[in-house]
Protein backbone atom coordinates (compact mmCIF):
# COMPACT_ATOMS: atom_id res chain seq x y z
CA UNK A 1 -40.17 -21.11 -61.14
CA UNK A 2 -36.64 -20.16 -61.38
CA UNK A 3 -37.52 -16.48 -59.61
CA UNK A 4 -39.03 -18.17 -57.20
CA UNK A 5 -36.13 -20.63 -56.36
CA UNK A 6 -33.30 -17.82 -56.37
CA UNK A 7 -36.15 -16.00 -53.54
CA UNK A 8 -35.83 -18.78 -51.23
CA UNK A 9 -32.24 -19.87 -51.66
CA UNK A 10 -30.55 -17.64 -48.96
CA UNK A 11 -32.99 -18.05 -46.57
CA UNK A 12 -32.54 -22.05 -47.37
CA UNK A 13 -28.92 -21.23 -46.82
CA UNK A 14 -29.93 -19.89 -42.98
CA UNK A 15 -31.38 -22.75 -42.43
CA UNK A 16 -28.76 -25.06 -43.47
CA UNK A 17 -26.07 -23.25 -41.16
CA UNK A 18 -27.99 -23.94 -37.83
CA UNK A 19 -25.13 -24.94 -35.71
CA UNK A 20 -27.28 -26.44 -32.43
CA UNK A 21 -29.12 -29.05 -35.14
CA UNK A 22 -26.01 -29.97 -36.03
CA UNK A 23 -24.24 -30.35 -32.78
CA UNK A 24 -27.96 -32.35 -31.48
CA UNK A 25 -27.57 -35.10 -34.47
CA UNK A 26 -23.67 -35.22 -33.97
CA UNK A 27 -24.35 -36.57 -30.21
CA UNK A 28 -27.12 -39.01 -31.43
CA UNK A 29 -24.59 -40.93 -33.74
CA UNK A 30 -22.12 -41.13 -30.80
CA UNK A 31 -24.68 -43.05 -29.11
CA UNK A 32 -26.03 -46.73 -29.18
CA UNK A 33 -29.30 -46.01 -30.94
CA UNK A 34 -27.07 -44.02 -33.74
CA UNK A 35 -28.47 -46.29 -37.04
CA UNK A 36 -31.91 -45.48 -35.78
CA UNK A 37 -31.98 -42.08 -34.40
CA UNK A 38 -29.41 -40.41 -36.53
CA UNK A 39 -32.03 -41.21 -39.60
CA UNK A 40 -35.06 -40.57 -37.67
CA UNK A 41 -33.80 -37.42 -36.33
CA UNK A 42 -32.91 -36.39 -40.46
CA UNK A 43 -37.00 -37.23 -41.35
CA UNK A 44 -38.32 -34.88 -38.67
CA UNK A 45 -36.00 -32.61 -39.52
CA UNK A 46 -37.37 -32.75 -43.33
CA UNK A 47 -40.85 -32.94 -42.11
CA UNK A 48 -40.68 -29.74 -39.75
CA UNK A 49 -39.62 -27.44 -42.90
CA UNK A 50 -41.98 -29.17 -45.51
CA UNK A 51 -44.93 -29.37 -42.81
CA UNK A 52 -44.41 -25.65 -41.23
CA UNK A 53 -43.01 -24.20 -44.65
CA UNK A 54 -46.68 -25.54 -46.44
CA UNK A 55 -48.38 -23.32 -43.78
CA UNK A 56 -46.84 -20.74 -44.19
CA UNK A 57 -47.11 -20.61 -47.95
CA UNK A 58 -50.68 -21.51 -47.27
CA UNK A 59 -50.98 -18.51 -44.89
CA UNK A 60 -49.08 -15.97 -46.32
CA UNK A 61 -50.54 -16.90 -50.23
CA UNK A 62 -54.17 -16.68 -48.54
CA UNK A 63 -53.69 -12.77 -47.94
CA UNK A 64 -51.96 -12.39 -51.44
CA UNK A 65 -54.40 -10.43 -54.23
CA UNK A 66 -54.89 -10.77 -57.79
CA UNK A 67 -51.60 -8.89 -58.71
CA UNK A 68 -49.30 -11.59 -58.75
CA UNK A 69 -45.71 -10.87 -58.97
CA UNK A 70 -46.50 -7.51 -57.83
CA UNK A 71 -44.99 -6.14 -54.18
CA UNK A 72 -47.49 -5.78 -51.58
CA UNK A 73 -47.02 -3.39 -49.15
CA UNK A 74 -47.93 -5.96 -46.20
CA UNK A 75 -45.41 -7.97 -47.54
CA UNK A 76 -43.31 -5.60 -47.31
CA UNK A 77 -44.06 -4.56 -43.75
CA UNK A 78 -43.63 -8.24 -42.59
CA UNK A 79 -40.22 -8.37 -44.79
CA UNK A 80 -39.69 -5.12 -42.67
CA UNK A 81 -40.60 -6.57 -39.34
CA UNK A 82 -38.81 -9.98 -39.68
CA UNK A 83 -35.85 -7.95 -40.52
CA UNK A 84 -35.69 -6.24 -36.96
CA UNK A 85 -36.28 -8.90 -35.74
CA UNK A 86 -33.75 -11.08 -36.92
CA UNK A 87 -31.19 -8.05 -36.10
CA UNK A 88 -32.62 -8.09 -32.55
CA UNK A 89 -31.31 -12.00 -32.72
CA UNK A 90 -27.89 -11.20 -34.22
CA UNK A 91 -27.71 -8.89 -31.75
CA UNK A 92 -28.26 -11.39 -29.01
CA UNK A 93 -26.34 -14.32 -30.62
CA UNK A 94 -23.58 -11.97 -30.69
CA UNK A 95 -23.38 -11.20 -26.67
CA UNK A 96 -23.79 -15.18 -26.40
CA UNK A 97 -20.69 -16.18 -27.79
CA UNK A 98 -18.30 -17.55 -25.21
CA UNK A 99 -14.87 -15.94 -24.58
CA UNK A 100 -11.91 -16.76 -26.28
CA UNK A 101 -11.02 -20.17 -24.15
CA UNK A 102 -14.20 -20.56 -22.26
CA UNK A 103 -16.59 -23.65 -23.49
CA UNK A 104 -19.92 -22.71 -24.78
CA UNK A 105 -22.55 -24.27 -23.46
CA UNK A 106 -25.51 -26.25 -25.06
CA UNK A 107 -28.88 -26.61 -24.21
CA UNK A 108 -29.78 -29.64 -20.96
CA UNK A 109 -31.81 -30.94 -23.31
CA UNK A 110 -29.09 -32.30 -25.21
CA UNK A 111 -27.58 -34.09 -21.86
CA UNK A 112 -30.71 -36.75 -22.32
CA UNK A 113 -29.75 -37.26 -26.11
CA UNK A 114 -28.58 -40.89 -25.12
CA UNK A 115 -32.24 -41.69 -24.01
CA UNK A 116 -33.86 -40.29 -26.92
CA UNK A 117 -36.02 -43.13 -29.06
CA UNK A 118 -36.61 -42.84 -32.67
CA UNK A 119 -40.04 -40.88 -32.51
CA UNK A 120 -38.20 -38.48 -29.83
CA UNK A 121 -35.67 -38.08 -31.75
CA UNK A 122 -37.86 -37.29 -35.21
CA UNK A 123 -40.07 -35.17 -32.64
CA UNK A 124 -36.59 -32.90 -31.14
CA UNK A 125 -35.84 -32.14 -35.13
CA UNK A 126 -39.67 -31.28 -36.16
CA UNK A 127 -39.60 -28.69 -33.29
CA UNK A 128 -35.90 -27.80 -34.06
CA UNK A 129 -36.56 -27.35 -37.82
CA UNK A 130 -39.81 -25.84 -37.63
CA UNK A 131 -40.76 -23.57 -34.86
CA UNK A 132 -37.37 -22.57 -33.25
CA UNK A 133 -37.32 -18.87 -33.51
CA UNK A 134 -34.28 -18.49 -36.02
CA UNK A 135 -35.90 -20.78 -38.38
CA UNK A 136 -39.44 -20.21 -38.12
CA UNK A 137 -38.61 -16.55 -39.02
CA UNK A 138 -36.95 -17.62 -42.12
CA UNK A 139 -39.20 -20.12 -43.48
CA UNK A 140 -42.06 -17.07 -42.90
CA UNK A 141 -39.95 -14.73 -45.11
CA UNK A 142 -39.00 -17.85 -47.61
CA UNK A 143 -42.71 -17.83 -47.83
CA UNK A 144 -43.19 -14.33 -48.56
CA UNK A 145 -40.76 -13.98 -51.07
CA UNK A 146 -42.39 -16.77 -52.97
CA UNK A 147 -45.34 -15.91 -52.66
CA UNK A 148 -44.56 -12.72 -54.37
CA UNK A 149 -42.81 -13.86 -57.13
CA UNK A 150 -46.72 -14.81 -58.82
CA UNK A 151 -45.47 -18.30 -58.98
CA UNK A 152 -48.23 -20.89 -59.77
CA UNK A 153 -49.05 -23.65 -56.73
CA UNK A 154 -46.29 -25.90 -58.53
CA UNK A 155 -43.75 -23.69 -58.87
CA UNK A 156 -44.04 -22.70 -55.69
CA UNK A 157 -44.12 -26.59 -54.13
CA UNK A 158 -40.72 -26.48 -56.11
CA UNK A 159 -39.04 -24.04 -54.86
CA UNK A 160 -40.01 -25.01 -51.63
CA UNK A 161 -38.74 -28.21 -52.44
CA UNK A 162 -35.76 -27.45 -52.79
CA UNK A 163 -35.86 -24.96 -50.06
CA UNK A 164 -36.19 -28.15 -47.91
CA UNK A 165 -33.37 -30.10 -49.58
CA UNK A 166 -30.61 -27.24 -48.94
CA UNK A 167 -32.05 -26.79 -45.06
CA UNK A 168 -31.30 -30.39 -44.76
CA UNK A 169 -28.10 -30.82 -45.90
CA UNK A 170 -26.28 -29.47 -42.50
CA UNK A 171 -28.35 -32.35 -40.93
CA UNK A 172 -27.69 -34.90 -43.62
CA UNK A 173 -23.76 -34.43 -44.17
CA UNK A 174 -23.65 -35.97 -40.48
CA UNK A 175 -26.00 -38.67 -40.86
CA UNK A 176 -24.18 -39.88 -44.72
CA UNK A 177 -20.57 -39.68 -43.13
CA UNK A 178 -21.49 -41.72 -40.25
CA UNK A 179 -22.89 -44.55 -42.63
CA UNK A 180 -20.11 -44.16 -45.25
CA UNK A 181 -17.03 -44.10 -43.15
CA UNK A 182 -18.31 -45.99 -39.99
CA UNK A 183 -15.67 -46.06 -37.18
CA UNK A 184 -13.61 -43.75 -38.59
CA UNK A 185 -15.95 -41.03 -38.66
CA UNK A 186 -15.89 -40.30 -34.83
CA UNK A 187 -13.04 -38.51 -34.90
CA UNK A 188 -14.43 -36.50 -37.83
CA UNK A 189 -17.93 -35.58 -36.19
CA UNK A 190 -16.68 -35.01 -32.92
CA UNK A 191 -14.22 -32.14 -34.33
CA UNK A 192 -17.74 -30.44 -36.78
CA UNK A 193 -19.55 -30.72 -32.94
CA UNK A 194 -16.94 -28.99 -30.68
CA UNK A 195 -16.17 -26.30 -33.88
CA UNK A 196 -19.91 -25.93 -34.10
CA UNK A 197 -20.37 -25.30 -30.57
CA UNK A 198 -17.78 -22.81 -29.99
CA UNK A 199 -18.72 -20.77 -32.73
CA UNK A 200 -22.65 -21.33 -32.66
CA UNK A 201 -23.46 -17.67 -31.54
CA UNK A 202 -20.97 -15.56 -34.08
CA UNK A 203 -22.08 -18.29 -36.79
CA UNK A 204 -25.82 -17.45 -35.80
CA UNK A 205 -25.08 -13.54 -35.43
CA UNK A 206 -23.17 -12.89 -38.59
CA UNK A 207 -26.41 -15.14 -40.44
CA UNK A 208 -28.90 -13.34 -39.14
CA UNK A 209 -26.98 -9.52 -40.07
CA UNK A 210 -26.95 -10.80 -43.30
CA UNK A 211 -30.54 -11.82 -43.89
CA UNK A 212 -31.49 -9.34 -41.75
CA UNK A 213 -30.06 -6.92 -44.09
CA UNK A 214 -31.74 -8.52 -47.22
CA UNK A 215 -35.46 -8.02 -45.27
CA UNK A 216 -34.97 -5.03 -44.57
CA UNK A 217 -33.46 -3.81 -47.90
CA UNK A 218 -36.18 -5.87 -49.83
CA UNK A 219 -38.68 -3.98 -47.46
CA UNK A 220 -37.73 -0.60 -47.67
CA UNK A 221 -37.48 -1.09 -51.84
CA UNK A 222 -40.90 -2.40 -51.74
CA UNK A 223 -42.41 0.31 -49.79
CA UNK A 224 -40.98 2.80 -51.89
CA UNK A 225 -42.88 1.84 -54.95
C-alpha cells in the first residue's frame, strides 16, 4: 500500500495546484449563493477524481497481466506518451502567460458564475476535476503507476483515496476559510484569485515540465528492462 501511495502522490500534487479551479470556487463564495455553491462545487470536485480516477484504475488494471508489480512495456509506452504530452501542454501554458502588467484572462464561462445553482455548480467541478485535459492526463498516469505497483483492489482504493484528498485540498482551503473567518476572508480570497490568475499559465507550465519529466523518465527506465 505504501508503494502505491508514494506512486500517486505527485501526480495528486498536480492536481491540487490547478489554478483555474481555484480561481472558479474563489468567485462562487463572492457571490450570494456562496454557503451553497462553494460546498457543492467542493463535492463535484471530489466526485470527478473518485468517479473518473475508478475508471481509470478499472481500465488501465483490466489490461494488467499476472506479473504484478512487474513493468509492462504498455505501461510504459502510455507513461511515455502522457509524458509528451504533458510537455506539449507546458509548452503551451508557457506562451499563455500574460505579460508582465497585462491581466490574464479567464475563461467566459466564469462571467455566469453568479447564476450558477448548486447542481451547476457540482456539475462545472465534476467536468473541471475529471476530464479537463491537465487533469485527466494525470489521474490516467496516477492510475498506471498504481496499477503497477501489484497492489491488491484495497490498497489500491487507498491510495486513490488519498489521491483524492490531496487533489482537493486547493479546492477545500477556499471553501474552510470562507466558513471560518466569514467577512474577513474577502480580502484574503480575492488576493489567492488575482495571484492565481496572473500566474495560472507559468504555475501550469512549470507543473506539467516536472511531471512531464517523471513520465518520461519512468518510461524510458521501464522500457529499458
Amino acid at each position: 500500500m505504501g508503494n502505491a501511495i508514494g506512486q500517486v502522490l505527485p501526480f495528486a500534487v498536480g492536481v491540487l495546484l490547478s489554478p483555474m479551479p481555484v480561481i472558479a470556487v474563489v468567485l462562487m463564495l463572492v457571490t450570494s449563493k456562496a454557503r451553497i455553491n462553494g460546498p457543492a462545487f467542493l463535492l463535484g470536485w471530489i466526485l470527478g477524481l473518485a468517479v473518473i480516477g475508478t475508471i481509470a484504475l478499472s481500465l488501465v488494471d483490466s489490461g494488467s497481466n499476472e506479473n504484478a508489480g512487474e513493468p509492462e512495456t504498455w505501461v510504459s509506452w502510455l507513461k511515455l506518451v502522457l509524458g509528451v504530452l504533458l510537455l506539449l501542454l507546458a509548452f503551451r501554458s508557457w506562451k499563455a502567460r500574460p505579460a508582465a502588467g497585462q491581466e490574464a484572462p479567464v475563461p467566459k464561462w466564469m462571467n455566469a458564475i453568479d447564476t450558477f445553482t448548486p447542481l451547476k455548480a457540482a456539475g462545472a467541478a465534476f467536468l473541471l476535476s475529471g476530464i479537463n485535459p491537465k487533469n485527466l492526463l494525470l489521474i490516467i498516469a496516477a492510475a498506471a503507476a498504481v496499477t503497477q505497483t501489484g497492489a491488491s483492489g484495497a490498497d489500491q482504493a487507498i491510495a486513490w483515496a488519498v489521491f483524492v484528498i490531496i487533489g482537493s485540498i486547493g479546492i477545500a482551503a477556499p471553501v474552510v476559510i470562507f466558513f471560518a473567518m466569514g467577512d474577513r476572508a474577502a480580502a484574503i480570497l480575492q488576493n489567492l484569485k488575482a495571484w492565481m490568475a496572473h500566474n495560472n499559465s507559468a504555475i501550469m507550465a512549470v507543473l506539467c515540465l516536472i511531471i512531464a519529466a517523471k513520465l518520461i523518465g519512468d518510461a524510458i527506465s521501464g522500457l529499458s528492462t
